[in-house]
PDB file of N, CA and C in Angstrom:
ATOM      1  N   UNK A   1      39.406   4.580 -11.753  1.00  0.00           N
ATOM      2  CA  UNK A   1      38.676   4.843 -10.532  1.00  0.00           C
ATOM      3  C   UNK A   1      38.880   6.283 -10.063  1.00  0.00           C
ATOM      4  N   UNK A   2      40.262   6.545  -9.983  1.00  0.00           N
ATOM      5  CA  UNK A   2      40.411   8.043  -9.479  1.00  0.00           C
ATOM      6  C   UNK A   2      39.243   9.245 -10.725  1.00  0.00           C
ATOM      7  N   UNK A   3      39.114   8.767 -12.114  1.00  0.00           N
ATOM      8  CA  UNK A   3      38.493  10.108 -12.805  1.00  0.00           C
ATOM      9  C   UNK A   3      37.102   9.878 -12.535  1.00  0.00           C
ATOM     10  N   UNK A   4      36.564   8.584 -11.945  1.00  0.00           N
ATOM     11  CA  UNK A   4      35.270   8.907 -11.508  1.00  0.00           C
ATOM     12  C   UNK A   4      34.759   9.350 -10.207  1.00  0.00           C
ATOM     13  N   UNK A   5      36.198   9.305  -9.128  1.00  0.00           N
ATOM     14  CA  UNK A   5      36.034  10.178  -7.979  1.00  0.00           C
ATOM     15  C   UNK A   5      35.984  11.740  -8.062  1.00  0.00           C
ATOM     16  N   UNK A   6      36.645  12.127  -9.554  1.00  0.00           N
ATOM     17  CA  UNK A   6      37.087  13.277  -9.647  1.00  0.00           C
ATOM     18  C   UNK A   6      35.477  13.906 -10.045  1.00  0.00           C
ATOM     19  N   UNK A   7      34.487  13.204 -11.049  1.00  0.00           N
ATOM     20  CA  UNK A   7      33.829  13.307 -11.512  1.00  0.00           C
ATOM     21  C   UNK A   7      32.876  13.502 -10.414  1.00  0.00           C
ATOM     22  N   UNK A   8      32.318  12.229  -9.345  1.00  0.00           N
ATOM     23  CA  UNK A   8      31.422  12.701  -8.375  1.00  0.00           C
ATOM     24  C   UNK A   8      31.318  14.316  -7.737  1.00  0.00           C
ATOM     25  N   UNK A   9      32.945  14.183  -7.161  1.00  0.00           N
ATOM     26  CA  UNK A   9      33.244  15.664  -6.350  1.00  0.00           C
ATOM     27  C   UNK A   9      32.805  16.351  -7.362  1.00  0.00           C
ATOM     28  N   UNK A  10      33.212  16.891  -8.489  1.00  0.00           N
ATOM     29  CA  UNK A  10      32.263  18.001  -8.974  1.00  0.00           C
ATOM     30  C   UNK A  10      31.076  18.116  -9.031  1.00  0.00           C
ATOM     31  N   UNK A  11      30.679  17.038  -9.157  1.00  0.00           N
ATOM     32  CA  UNK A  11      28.665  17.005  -8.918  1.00  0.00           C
ATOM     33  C   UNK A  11      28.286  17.293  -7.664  1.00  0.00           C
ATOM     34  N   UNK A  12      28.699  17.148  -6.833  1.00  0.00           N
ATOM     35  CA  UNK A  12      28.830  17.292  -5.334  1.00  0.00           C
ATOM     36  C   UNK A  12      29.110  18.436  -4.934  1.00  0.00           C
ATOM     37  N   UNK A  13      29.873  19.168  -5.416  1.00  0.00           N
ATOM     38  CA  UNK A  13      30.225  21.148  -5.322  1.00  0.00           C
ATOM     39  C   UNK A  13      28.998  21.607  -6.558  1.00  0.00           C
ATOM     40  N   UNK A  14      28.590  21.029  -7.708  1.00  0.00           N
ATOM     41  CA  UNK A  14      27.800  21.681  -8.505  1.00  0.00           C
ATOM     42  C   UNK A  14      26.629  21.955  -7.534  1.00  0.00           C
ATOM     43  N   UNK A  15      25.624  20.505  -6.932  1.00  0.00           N
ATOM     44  CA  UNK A  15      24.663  20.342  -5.910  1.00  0.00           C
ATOM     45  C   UNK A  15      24.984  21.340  -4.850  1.00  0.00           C
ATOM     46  N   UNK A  16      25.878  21.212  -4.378  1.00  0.00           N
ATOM     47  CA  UNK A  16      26.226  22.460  -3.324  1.00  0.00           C
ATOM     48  C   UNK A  16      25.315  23.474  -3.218  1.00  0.00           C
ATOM     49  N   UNK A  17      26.333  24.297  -4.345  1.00  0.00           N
ATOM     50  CA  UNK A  17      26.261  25.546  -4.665  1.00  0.00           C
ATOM     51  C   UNK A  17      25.263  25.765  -5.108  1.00  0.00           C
ATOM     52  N   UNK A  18      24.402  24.942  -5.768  1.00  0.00           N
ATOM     53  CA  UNK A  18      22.854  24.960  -6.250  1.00  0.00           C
ATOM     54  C   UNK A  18      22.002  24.835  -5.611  1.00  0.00           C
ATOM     55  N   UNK A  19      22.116  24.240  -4.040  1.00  0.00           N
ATOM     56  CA  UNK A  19      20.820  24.420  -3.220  1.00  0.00           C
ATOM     57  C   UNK A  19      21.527  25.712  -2.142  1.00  0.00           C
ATOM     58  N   UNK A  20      22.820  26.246  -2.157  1.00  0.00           N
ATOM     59  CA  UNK A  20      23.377  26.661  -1.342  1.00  0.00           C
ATOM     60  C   UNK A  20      22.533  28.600  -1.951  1.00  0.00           C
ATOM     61  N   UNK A  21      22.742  28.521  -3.543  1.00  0.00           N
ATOM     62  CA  UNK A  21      22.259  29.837  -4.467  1.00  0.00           C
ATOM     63  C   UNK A  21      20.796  29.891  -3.688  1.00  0.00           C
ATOM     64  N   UNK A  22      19.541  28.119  -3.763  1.00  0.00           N
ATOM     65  CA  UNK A  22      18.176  28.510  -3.506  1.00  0.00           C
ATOM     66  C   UNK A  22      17.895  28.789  -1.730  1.00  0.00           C
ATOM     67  N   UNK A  23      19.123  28.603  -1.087  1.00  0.00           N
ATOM     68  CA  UNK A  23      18.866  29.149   0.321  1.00  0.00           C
ATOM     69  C   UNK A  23      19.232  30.477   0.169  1.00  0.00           C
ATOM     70  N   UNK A  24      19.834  31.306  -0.506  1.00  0.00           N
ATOM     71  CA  UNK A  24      20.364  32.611   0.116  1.00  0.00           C
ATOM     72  C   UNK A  24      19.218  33.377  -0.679  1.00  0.00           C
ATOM     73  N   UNK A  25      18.550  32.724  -1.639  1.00  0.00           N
ATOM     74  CA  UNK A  25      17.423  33.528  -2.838  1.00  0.00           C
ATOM     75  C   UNK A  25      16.018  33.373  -1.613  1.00  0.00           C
ATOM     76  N   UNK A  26      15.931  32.245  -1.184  1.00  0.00           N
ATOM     77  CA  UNK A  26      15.055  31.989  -0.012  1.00  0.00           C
ATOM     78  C   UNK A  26      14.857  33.028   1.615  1.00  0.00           C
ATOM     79  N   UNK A  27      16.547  33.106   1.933  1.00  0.00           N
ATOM     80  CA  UNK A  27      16.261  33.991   2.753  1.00  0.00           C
ATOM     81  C   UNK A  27      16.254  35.507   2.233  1.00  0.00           C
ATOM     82  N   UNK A  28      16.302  35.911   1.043  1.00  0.00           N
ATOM     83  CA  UNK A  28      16.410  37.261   0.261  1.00  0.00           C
ATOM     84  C   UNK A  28      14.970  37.510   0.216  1.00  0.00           C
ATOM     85  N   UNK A  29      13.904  36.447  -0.375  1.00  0.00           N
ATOM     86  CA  UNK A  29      12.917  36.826  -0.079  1.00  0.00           C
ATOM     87  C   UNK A  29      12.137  36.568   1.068  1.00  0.00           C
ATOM     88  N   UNK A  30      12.291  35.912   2.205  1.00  0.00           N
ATOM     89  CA  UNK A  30      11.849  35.581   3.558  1.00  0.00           C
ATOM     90  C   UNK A  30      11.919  36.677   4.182  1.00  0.00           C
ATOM     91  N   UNK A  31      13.030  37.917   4.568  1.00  0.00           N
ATOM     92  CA  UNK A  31      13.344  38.719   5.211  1.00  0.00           C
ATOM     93  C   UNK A  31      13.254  39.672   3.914  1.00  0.00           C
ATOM     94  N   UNK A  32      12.656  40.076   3.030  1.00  0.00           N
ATOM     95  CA  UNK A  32      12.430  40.979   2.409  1.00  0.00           C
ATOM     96  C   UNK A  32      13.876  41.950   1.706  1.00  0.00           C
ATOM     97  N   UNK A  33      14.833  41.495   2.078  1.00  0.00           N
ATOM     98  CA  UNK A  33      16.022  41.973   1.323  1.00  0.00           C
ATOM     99  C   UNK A  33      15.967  42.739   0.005  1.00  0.00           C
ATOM    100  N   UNK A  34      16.076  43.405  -0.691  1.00  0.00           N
ATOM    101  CA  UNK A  34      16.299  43.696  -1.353  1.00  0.00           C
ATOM    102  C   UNK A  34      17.133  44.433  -2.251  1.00  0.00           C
ATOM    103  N   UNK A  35      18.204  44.582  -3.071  1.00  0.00           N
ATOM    104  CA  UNK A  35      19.284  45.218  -3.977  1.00  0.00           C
ATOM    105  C   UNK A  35      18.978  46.823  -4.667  1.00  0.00           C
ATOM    106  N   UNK A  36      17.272  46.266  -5.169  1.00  0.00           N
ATOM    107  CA  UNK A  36      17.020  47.615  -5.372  1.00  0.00           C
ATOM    108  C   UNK A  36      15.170  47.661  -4.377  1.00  0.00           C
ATOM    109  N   UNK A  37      15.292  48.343  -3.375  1.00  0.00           N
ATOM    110  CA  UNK A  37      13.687  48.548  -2.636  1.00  0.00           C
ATOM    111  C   UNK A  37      12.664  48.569  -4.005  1.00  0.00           C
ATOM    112  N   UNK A  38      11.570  47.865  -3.618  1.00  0.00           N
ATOM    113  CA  UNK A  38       9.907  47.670  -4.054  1.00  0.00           C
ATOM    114  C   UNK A  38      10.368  47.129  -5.515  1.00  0.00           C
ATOM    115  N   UNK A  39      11.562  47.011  -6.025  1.00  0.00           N
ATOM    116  CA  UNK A  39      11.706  46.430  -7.661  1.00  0.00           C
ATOM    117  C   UNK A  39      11.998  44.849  -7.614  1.00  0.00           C
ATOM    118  N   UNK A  40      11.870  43.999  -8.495  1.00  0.00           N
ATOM    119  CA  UNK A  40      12.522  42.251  -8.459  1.00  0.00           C
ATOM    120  C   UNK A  40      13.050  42.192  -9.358  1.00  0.00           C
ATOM    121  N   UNK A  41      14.269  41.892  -9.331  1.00  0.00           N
ATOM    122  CA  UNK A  41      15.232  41.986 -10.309  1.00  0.00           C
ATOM    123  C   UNK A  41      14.721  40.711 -11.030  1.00  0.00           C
ATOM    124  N   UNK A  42      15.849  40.302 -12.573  1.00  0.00           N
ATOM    125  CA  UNK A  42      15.558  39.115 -12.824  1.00  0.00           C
ATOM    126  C   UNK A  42      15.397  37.853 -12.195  1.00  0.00           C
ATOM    127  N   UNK A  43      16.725  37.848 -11.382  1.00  0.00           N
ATOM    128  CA  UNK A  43      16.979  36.485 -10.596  1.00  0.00           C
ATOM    129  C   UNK A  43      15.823  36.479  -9.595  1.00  0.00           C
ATOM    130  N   UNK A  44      14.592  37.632  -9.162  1.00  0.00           N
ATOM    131  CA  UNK A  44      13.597  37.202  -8.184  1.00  0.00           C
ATOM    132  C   UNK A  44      12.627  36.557  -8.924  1.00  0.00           C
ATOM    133  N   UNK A  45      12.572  37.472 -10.738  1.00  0.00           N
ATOM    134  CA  UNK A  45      11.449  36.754 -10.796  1.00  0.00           C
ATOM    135  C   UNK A  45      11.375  34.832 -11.386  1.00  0.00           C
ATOM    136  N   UNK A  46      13.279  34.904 -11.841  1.00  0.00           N
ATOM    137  CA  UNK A  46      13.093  33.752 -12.063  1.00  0.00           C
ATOM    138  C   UNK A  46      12.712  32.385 -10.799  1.00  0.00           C
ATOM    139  N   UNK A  47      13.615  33.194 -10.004  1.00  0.00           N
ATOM    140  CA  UNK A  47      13.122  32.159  -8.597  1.00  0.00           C
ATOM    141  C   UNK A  47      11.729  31.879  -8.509  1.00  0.00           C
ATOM    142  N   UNK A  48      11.127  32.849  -8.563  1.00  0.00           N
ATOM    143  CA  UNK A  48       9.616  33.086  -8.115  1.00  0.00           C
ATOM    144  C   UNK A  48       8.593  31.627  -9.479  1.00  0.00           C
ATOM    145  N   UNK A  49       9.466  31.852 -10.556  1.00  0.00           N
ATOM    146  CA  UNK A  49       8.417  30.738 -11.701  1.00  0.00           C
ATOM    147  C   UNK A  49       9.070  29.684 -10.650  1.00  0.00           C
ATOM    148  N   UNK A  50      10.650  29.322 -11.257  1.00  0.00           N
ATOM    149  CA  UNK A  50      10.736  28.008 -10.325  1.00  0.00           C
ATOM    150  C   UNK A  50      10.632  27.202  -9.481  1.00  0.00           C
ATOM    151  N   UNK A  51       9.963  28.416  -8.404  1.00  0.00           N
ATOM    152  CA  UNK A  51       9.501  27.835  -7.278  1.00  0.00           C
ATOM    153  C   UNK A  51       7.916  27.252  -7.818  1.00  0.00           C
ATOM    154  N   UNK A  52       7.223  28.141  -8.551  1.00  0.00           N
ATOM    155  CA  UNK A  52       5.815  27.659  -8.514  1.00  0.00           C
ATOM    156  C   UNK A  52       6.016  26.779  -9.850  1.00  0.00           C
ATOM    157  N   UNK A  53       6.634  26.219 -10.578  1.00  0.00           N
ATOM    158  CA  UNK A  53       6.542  25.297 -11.331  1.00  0.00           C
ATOM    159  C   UNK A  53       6.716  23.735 -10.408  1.00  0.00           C
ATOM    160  N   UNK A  54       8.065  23.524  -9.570  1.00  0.00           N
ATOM    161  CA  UNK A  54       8.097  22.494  -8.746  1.00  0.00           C
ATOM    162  C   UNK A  54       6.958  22.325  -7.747  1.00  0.00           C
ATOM    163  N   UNK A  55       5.479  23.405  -7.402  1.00  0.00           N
ATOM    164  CA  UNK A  55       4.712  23.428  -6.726  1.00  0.00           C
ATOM    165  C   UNK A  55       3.716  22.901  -7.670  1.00  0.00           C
ATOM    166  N   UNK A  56       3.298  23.353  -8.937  1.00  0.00           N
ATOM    167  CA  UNK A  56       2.603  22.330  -9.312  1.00  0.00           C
ATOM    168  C   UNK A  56       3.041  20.940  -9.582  1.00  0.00           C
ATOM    169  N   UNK A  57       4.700  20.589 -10.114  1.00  0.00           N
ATOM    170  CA  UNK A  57       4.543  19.487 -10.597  1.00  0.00           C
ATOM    171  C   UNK A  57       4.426  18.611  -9.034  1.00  0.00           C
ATOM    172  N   UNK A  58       4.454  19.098  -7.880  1.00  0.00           N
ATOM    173  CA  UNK A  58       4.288  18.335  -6.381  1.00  0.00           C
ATOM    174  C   UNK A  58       2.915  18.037  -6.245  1.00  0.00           C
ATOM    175  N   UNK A  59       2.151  19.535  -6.809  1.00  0.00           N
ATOM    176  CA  UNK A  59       0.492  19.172  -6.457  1.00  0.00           C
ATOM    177  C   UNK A  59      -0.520  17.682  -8.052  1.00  0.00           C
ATOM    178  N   UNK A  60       0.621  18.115  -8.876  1.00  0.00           N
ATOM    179  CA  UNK A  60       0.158  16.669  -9.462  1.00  0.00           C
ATOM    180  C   UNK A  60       0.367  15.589  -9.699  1.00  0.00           C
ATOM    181  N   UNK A  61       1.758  15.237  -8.788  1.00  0.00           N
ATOM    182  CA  UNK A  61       2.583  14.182  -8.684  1.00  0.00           C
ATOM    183  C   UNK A  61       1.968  13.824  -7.223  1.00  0.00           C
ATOM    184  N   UNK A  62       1.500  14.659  -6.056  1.00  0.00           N
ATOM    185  CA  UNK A  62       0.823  14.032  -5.024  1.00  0.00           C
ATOM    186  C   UNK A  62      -0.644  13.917  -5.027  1.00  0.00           C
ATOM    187  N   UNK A  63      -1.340  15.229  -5.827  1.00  0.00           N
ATOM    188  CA  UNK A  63      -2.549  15.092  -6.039  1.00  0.00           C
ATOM    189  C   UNK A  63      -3.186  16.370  -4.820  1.00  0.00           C
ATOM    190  N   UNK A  64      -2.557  17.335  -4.008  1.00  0.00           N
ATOM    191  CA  UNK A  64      -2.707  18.001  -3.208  1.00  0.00           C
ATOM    192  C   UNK A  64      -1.809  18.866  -3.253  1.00  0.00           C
ATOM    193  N   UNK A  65      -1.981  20.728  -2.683  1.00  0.00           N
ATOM    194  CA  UNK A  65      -1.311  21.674  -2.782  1.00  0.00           C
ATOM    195  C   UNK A  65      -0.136  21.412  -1.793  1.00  0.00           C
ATOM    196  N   UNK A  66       1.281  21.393  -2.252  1.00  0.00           N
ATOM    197  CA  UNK A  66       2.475  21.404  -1.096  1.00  0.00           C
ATOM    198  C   UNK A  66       3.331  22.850  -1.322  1.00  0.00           C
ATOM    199  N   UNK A  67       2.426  23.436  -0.003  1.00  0.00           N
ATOM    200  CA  UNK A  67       3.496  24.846  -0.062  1.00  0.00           C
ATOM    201  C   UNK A  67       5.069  24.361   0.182  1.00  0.00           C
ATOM    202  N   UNK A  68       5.937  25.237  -0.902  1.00  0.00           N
ATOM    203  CA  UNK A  68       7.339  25.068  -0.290  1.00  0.00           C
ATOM    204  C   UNK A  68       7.758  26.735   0.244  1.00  0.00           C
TER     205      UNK A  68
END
């Protein structure tokens, strides 16, 4: 019992830190932040597919556009 408590908690800090990374990438591009001015580094443009991949699979899993 204890190695599958041990097991949750890490999934639980993995989840964290993984929606904790798409809020700070969220407000980086909300408020226009940027590391280097007018350039997107990798990590913007990967955000940028991932976001619009979970936007289509929403618009064809609901059948309608869901801005996130």
């Amino acid at each position: 019992m204890e190695d599958v408590k041990i097991v949750l908690e890490i999934i639980y800090v993995i989840v964290f830190l993984f929606f904790f990374l798409f809020l700070l990438l969220e407000l980086k591009r909300y408020y226009s932040i940027d590391v280097f001015p007018g350039y997107d580094t990798a990590i913007d443009d990967l955000y940028g597919a991932m976001k619009g991949i979970i936007s289509e699979l929403f618009k064809k899993l609901f059948g309608e556009e869901v801005k996130i």
